[in-house]
Every structure is written in structure tokens, then in C-alpha cells.
PDB file of N, CA and C in Angstrom:
ATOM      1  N   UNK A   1       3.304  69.492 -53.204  1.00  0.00           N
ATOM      2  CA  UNK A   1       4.723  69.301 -53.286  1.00  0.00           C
ATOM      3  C   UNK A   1       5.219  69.479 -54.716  1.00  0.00           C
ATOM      4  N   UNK A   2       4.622  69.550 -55.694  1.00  0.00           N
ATOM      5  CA  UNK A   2       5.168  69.433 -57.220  1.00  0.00           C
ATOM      6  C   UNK A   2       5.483  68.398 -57.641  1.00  0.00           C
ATOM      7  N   UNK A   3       5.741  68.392 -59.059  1.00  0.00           N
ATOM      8  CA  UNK A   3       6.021  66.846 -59.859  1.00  0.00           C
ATOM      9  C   UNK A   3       7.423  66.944 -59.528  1.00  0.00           C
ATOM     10  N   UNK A   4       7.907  65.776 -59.755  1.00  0.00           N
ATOM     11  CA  UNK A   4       9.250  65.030 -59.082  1.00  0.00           C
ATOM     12  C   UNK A   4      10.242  66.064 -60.203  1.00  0.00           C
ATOM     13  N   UNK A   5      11.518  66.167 -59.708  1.00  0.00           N
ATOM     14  CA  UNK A   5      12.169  67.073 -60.523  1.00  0.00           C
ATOM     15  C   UNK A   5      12.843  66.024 -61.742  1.00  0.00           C
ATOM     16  N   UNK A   6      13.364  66.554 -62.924  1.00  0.00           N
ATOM     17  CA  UNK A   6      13.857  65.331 -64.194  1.00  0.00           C
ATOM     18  C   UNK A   6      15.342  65.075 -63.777  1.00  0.00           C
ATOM     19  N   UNK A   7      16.005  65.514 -62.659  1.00  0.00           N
ATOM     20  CA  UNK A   7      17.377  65.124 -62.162  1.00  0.00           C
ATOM     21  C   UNK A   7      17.131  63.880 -60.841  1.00  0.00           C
ATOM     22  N   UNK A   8      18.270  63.246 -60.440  1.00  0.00           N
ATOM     23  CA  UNK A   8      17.998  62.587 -59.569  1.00  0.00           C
ATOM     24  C   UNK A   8      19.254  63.799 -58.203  1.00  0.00           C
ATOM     25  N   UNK A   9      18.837  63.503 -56.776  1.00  0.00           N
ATOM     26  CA  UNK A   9      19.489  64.065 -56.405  1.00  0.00           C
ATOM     27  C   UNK A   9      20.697  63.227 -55.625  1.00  0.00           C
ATOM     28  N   UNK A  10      21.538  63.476 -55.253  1.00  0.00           N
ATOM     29  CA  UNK A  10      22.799  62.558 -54.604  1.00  0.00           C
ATOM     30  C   UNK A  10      22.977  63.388 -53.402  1.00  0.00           C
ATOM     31  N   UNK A  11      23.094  62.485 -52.180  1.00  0.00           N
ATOM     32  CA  UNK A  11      23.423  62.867 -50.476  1.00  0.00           C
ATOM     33  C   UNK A  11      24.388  62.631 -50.670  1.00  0.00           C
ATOM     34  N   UNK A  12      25.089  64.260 -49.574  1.00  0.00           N
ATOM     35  CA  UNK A  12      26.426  64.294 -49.158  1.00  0.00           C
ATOM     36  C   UNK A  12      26.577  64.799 -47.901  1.00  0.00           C
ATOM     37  N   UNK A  13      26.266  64.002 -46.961  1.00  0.00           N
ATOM     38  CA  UNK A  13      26.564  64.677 -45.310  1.00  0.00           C
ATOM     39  C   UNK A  13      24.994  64.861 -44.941  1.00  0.00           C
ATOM     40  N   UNK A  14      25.121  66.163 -45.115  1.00  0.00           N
ATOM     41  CA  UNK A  14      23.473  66.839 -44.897  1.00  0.00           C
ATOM     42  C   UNK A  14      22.846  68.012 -46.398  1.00  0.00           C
ATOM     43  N   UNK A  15      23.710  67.316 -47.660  1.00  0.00           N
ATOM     44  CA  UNK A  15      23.515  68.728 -48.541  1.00  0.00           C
ATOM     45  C   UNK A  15      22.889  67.264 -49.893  1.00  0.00           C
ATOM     46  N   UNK A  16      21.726  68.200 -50.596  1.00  0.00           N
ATOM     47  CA  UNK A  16      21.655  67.551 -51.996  1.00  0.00           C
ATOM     48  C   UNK A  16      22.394  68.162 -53.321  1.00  0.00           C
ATOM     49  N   UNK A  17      22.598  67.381 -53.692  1.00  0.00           N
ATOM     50  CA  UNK A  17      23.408  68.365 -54.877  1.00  0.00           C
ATOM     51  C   UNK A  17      23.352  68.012 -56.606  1.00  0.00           C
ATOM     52  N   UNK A  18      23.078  68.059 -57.319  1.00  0.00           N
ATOM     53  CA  UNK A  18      22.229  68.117 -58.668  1.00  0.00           C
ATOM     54  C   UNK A  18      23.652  67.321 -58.973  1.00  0.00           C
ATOM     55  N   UNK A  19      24.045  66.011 -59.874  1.00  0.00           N
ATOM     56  CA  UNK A  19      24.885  65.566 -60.472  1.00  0.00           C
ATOM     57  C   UNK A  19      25.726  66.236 -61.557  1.00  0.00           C
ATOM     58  N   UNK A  20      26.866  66.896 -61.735  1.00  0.00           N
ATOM     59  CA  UNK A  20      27.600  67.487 -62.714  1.00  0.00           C
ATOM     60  C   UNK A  20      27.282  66.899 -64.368  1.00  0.00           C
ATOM     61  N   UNK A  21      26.865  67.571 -65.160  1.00  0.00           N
ATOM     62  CA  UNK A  21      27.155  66.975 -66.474  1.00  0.00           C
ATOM     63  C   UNK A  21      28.659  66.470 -66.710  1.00  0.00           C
ATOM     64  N   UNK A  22      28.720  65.610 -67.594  1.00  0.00           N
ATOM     65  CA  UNK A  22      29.639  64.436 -67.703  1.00  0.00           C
ATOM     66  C   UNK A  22      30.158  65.319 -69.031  1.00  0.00           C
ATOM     67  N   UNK A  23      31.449  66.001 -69.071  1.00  0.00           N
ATOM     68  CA  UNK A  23      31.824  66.688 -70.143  1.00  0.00           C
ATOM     69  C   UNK A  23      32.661  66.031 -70.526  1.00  0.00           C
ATOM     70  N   UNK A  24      33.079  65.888 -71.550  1.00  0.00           N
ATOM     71  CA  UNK A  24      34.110  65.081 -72.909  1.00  0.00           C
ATOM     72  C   UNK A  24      35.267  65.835 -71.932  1.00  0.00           C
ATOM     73  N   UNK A  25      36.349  64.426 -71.890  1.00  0.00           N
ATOM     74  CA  UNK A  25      37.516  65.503 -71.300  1.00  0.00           C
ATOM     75  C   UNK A  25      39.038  64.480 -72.417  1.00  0.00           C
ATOM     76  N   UNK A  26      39.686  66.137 -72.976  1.00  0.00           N
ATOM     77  CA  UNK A  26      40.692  65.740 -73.636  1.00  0.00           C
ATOM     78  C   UNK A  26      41.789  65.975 -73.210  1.00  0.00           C
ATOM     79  N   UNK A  27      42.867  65.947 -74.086  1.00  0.00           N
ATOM     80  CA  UNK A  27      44.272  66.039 -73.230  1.00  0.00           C
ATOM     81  C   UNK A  27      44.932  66.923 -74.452  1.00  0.00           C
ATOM     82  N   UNK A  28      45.588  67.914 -73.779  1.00  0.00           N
ATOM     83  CA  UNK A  28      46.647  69.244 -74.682  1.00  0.00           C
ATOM     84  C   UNK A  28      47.545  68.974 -74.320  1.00  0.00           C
ATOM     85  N   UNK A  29      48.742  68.732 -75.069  1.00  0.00           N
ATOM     86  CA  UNK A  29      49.997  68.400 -74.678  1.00  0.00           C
ATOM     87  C   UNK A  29      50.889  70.235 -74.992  1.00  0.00           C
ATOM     88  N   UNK A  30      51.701  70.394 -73.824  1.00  0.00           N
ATOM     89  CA  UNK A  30      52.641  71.595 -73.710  1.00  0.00           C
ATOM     90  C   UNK A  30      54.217  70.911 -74.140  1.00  0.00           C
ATOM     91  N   UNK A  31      54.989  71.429 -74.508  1.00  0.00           N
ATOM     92  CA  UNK A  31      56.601  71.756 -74.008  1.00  0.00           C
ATOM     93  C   UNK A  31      56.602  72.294 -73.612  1.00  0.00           C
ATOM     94  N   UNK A  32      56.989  72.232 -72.001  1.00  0.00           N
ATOM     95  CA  UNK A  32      57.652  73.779 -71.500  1.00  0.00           C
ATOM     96  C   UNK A  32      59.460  73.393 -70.754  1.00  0.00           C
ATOM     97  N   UNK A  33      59.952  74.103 -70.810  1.00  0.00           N
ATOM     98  CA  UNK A  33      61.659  73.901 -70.610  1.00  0.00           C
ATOM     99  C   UNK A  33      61.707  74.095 -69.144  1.00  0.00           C
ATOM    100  N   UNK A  34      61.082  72.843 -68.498  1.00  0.00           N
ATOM    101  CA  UNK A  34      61.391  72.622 -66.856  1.00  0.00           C
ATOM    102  C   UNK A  34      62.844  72.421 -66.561  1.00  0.00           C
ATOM    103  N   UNK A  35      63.332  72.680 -65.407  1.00  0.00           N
ATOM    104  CA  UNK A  35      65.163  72.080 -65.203  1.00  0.00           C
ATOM    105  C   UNK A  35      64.343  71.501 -63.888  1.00  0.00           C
ATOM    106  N   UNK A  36      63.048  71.412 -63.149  1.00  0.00           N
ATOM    107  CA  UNK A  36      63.283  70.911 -61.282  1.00  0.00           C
ATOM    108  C   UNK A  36      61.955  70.941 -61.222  1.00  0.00           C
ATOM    109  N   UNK A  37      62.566  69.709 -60.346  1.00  0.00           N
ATOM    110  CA  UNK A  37      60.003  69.761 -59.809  1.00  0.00           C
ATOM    111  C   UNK A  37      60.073  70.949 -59.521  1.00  0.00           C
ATOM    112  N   UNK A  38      60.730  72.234 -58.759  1.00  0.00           N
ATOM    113  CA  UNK A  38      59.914  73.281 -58.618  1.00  0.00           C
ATOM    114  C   UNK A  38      59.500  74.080 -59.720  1.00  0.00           C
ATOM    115  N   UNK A  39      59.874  73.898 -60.625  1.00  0.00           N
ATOM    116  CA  UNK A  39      59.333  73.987 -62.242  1.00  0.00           C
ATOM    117  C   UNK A  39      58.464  73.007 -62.456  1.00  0.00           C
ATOM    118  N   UNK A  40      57.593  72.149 -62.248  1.00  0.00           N
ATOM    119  CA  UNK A  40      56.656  71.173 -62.161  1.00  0.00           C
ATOM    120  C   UNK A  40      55.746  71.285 -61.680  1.00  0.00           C
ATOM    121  N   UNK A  41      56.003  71.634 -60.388  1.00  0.00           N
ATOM    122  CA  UNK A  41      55.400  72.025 -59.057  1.00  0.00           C
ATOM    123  C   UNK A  41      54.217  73.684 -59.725  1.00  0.00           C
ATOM    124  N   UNK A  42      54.989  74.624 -60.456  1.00  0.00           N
ATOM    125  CA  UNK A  42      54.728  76.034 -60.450  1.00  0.00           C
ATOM    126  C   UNK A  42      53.610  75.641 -61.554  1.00  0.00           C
ATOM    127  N   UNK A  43      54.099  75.185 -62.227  1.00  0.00           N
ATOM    128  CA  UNK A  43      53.305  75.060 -63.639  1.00  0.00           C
ATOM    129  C   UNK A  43      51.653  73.860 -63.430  1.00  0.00           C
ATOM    130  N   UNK A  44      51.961  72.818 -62.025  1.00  0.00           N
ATOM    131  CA  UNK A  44      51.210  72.206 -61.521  1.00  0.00           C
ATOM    132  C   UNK A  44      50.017  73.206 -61.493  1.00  0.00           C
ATOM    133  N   UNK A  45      50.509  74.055 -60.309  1.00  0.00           N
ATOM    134  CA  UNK A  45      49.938  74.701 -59.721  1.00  0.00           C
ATOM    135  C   UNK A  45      48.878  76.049 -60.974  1.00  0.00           C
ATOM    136  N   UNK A  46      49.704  76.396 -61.182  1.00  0.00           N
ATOM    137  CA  UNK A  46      48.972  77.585 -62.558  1.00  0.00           C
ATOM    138  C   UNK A  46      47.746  77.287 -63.535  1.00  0.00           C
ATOM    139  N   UNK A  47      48.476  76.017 -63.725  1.00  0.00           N
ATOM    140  CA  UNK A  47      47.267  75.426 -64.645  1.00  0.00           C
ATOM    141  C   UNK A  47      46.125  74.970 -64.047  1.00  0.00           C
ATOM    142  N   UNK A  48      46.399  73.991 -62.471  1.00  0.00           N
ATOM    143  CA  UNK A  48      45.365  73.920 -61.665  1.00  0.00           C
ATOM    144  C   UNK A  48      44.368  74.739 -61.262  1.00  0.00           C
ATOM    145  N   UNK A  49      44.480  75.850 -61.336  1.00  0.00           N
ATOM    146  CA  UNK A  49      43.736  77.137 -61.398  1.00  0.00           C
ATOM    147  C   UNK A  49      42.764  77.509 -61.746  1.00  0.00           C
ATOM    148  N   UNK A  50      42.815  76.823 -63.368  1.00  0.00           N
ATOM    149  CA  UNK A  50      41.396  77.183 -64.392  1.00  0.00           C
ATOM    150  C   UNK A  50      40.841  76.337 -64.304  1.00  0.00           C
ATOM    151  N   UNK A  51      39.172  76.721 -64.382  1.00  0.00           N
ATOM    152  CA  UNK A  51      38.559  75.425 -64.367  1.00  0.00           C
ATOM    153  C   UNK A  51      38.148  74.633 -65.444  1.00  0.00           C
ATOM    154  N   UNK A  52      37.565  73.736 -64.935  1.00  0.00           N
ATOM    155  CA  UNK A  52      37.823  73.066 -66.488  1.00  0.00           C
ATOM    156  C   UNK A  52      38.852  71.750 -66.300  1.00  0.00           C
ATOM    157  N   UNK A  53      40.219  71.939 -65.455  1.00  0.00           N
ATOM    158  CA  UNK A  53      41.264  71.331 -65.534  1.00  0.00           C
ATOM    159  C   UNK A  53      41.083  70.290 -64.637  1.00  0.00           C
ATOM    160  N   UNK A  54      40.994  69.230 -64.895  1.00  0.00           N
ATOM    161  CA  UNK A  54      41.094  67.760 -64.258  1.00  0.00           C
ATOM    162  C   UNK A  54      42.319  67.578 -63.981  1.00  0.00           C
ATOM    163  N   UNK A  55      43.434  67.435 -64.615  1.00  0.00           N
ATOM    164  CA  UNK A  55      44.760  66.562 -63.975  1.00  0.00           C
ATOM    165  C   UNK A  55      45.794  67.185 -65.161  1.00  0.00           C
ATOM    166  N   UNK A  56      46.706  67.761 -64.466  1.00  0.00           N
ATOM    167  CA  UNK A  56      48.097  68.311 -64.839  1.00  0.00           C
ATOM    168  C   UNK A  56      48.947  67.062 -64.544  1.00  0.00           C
ATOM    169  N   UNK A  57      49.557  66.399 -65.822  1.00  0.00           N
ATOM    170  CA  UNK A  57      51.370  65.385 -65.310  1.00  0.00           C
ATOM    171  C   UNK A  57      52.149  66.261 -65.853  1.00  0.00           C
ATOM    172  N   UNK A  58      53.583  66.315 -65.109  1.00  0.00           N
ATOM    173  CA  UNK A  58      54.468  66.947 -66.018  1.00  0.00           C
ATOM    174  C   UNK A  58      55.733  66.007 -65.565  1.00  0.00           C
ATOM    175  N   UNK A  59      56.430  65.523 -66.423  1.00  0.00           N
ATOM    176  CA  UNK A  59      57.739  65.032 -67.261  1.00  0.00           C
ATOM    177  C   UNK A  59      58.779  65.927 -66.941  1.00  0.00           C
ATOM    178  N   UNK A  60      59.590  66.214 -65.969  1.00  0.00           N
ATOM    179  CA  UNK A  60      60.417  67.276 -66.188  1.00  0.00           C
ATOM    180  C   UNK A  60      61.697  66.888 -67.401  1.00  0.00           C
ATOM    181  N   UNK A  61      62.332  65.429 -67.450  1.00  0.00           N
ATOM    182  CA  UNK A  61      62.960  64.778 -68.038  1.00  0.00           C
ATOM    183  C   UNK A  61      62.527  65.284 -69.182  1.00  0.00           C
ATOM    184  N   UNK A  62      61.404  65.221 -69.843  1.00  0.00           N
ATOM    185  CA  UNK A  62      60.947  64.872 -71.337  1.00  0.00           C
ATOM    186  C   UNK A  62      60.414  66.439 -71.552  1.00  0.00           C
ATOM    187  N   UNK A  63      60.611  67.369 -70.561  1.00  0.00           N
ATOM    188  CA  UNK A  63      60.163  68.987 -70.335  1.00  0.00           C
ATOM    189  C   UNK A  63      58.628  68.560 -71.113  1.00  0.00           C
ATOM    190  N   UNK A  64      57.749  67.805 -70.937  1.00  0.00           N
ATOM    191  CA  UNK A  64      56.517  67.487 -71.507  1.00  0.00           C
ATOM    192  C   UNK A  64      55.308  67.936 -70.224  1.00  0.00           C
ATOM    193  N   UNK A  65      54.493  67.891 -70.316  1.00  0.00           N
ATOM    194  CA  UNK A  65      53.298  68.973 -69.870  1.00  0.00           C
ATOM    195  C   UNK A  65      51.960  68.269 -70.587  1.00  0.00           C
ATOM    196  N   UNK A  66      51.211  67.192 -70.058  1.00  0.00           N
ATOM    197  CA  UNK A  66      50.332  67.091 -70.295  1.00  0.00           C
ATOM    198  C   UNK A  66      48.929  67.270 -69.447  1.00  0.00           C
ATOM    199  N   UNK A  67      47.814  68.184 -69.927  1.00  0.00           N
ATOM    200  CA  UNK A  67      46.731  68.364 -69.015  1.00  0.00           C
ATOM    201  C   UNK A  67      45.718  67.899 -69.595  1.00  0.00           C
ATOM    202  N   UNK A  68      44.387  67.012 -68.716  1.00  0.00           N
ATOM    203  CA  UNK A  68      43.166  66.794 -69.242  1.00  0.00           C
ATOM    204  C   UNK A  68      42.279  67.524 -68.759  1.00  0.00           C
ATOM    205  N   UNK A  69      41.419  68.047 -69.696  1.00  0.00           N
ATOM    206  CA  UNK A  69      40.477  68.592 -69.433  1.00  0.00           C
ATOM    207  C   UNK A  69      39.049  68.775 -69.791  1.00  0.00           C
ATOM    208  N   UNK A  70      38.195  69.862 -69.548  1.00  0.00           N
ATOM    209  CA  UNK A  70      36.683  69.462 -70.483  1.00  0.00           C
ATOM    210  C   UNK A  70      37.274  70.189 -71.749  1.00  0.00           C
ATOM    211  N   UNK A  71      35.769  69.603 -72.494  1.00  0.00           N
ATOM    212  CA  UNK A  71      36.138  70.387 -73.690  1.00  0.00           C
ATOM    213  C   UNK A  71      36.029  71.711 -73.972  1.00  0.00           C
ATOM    214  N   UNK A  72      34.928  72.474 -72.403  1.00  0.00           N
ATOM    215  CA  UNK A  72      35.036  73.747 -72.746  1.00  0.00           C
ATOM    216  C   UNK A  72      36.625  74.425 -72.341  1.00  0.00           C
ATOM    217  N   UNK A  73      37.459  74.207 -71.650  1.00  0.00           N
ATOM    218  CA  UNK A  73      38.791  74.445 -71.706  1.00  0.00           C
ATOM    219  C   UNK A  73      39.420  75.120 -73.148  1.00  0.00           C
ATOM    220  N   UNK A  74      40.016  76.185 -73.381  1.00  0.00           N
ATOM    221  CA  UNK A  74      40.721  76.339 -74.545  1.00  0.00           C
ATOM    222  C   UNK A  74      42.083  76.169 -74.358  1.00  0.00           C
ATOM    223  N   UNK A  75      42.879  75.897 -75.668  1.00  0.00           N
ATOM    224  CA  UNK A  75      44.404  75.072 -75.290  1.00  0.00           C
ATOM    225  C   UNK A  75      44.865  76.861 -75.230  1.00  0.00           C
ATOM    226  N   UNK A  76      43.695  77.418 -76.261  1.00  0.00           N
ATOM    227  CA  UNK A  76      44.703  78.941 -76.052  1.00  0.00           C
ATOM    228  C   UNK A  76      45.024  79.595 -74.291  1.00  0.00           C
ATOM    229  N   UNK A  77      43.773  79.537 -73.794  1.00  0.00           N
ATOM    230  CA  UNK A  77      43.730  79.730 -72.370  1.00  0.00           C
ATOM    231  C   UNK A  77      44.931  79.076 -71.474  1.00  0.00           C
ATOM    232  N   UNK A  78      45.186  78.017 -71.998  1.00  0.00           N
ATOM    233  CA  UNK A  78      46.014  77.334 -71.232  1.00  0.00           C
ATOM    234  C   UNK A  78      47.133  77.431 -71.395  1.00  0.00           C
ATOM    235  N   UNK A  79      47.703  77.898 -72.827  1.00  0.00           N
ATOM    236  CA  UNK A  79      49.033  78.341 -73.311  1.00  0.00           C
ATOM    237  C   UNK A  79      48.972  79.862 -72.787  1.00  0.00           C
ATOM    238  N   UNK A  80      48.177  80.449 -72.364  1.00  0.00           N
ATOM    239  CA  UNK A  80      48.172  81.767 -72.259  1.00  0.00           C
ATOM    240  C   UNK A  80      48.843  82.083 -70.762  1.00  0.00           C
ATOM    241  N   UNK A  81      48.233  80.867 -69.975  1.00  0.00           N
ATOM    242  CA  UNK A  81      48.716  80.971 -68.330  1.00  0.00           C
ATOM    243  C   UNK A  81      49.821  80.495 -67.985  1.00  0.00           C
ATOM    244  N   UNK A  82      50.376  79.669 -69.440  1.00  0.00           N
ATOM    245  CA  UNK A  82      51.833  79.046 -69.299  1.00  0.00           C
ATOM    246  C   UNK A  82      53.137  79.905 -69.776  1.00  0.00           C
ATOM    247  N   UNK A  83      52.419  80.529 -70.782  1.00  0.00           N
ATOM    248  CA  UNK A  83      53.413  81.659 -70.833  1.00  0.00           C
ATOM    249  C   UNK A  83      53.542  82.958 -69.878  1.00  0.00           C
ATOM    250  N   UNK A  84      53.049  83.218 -69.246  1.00  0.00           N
ATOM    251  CA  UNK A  84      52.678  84.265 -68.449  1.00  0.00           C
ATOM    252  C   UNK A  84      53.868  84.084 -67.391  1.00  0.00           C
ATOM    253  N   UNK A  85      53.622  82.692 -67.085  1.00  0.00           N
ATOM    254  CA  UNK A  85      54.530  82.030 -66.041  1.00  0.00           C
ATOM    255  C   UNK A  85      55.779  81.722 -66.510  1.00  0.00           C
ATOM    256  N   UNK A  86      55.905  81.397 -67.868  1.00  0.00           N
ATOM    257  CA  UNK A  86      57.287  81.311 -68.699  1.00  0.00           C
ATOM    258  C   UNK A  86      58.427  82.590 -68.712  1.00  0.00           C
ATOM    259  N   UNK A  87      57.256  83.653 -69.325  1.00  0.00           N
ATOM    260  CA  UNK A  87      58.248  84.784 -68.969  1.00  0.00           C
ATOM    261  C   UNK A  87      58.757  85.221 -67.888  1.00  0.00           C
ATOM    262  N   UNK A  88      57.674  85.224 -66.724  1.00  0.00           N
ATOM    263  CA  UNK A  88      58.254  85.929 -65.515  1.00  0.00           C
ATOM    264  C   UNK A  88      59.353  84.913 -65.195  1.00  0.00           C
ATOM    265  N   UNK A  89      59.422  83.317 -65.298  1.00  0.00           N
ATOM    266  CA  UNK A  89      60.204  82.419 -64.959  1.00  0.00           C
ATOM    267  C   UNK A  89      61.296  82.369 -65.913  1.00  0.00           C
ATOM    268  N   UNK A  90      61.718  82.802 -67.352  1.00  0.00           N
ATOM    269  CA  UNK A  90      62.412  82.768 -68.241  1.00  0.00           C
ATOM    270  C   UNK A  90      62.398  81.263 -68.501  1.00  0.00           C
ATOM    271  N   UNK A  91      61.392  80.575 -68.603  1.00  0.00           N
ATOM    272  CA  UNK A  91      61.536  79.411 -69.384  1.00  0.00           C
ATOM    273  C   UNK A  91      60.543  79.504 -70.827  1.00  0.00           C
ATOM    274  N   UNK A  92      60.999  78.788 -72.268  1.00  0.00           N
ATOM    275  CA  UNK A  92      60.290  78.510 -72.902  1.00  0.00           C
ATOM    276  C   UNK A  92      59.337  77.679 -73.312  1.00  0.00           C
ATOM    277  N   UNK A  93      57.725  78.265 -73.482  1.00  0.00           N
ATOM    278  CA  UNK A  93      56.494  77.170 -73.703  1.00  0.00           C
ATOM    279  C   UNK A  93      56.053  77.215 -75.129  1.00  0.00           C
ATOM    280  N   UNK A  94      55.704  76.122 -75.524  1.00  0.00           N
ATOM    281  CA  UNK A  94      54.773  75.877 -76.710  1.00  0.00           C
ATOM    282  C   UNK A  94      53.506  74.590 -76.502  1.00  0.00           C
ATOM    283  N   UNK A  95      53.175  74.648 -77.335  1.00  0.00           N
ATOM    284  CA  UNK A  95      51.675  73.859 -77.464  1.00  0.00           C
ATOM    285  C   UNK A  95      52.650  72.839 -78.526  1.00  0.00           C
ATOM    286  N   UNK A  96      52.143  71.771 -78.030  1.00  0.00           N
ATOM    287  CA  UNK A  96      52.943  70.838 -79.114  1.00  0.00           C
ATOM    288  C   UNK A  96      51.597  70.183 -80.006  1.00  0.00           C
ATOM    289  N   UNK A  97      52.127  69.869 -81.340  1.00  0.00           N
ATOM    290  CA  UNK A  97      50.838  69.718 -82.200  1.00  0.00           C
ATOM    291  C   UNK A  97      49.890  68.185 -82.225  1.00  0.00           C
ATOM    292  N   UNK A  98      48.508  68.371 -82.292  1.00  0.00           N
ATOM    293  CA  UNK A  98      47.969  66.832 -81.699  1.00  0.00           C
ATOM    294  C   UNK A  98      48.439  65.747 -82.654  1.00  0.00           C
TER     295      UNK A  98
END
């Protein structure tokens, strides 16, 4: 049978599955110029996309945009998918500074 493997394994239903490394997860704060949750909603959604991304809040009031994520995440990546969506939407995004 072989020596025992150096992971432990975790049951799920009928599947084993190797435990995720535990990655440092930070938070990038955006401005982006929401007027409506469906501006909330879009930008929810976009950023949810990449991986990496744990949890999108967005503020439409405070047009604030905060996402946590791992640390392999780049804020550039993430400003990159917000503008993408800015232009076609004509709203303005920035990275606000930590």
C-alpha cells in the first residue's frame, strides 16, 4: 500500500480531497462611480470571476468597492476588469491608496 501520504485527507459525500493551502487574504479598496445595485450587482459579478477573489462588498452610497482576496490576486488585475467594465458602462474607476 505505500507510506501514509504527508497530507491528511477530508470526506465529502463519496470524494477525498487534499485540504487547500491557507493563503494570506487581503483587501484592495476601488472607487468606482456606482448610481444602483445594478451597478453593484455588475461589478459583484466581474470581479467574482477571478480567482483568487473571496468576497466583493460594494457601498453604492460611498461608490466604495471593497474585495478580499489571496495574495496571489493582483490589485492591477483587478483594476484591469473594473475598468473594462467602466468603460463599456461609462462609469469612473480607481484603486484608492492603502
Amino acid at each position: 500500500m505505500g507510506p501514509p501520504k504527508p497530507w491528511k485527507t477530508m470526506f465529502y459525500g463519496e470524494r477525498f480531497l487534499k485540504p487547500r493551502k491557507q493563503a494570506m487574504v487581503k483587501e484592495i479598496n476601488f472607487s468606482v462611480a456606482m448610481s444602483c445595485q445594478g451597478c453593484a450587482n455588475a461589478v459583484t459579478r466581474v470581479l467574482g470571476k477571478i480567482d483568487g477573489v473571496e468576497e466583493v462588498t460594494c457601498d453604492v452610497e460611498k461608490k466604495d468597492v471593497k474585495v478580499s482576496c489571496g495574495d496571489d490576486v493582483s490589485s492591477q488585475v483587478l483594476l484591469d476588469a473594473l475598468l473594462k467594465w467602466g468603460n463599456a458602462a461609462g462609469k469612473a474607476v480607481s484603486l484608492k491608496p492603502e
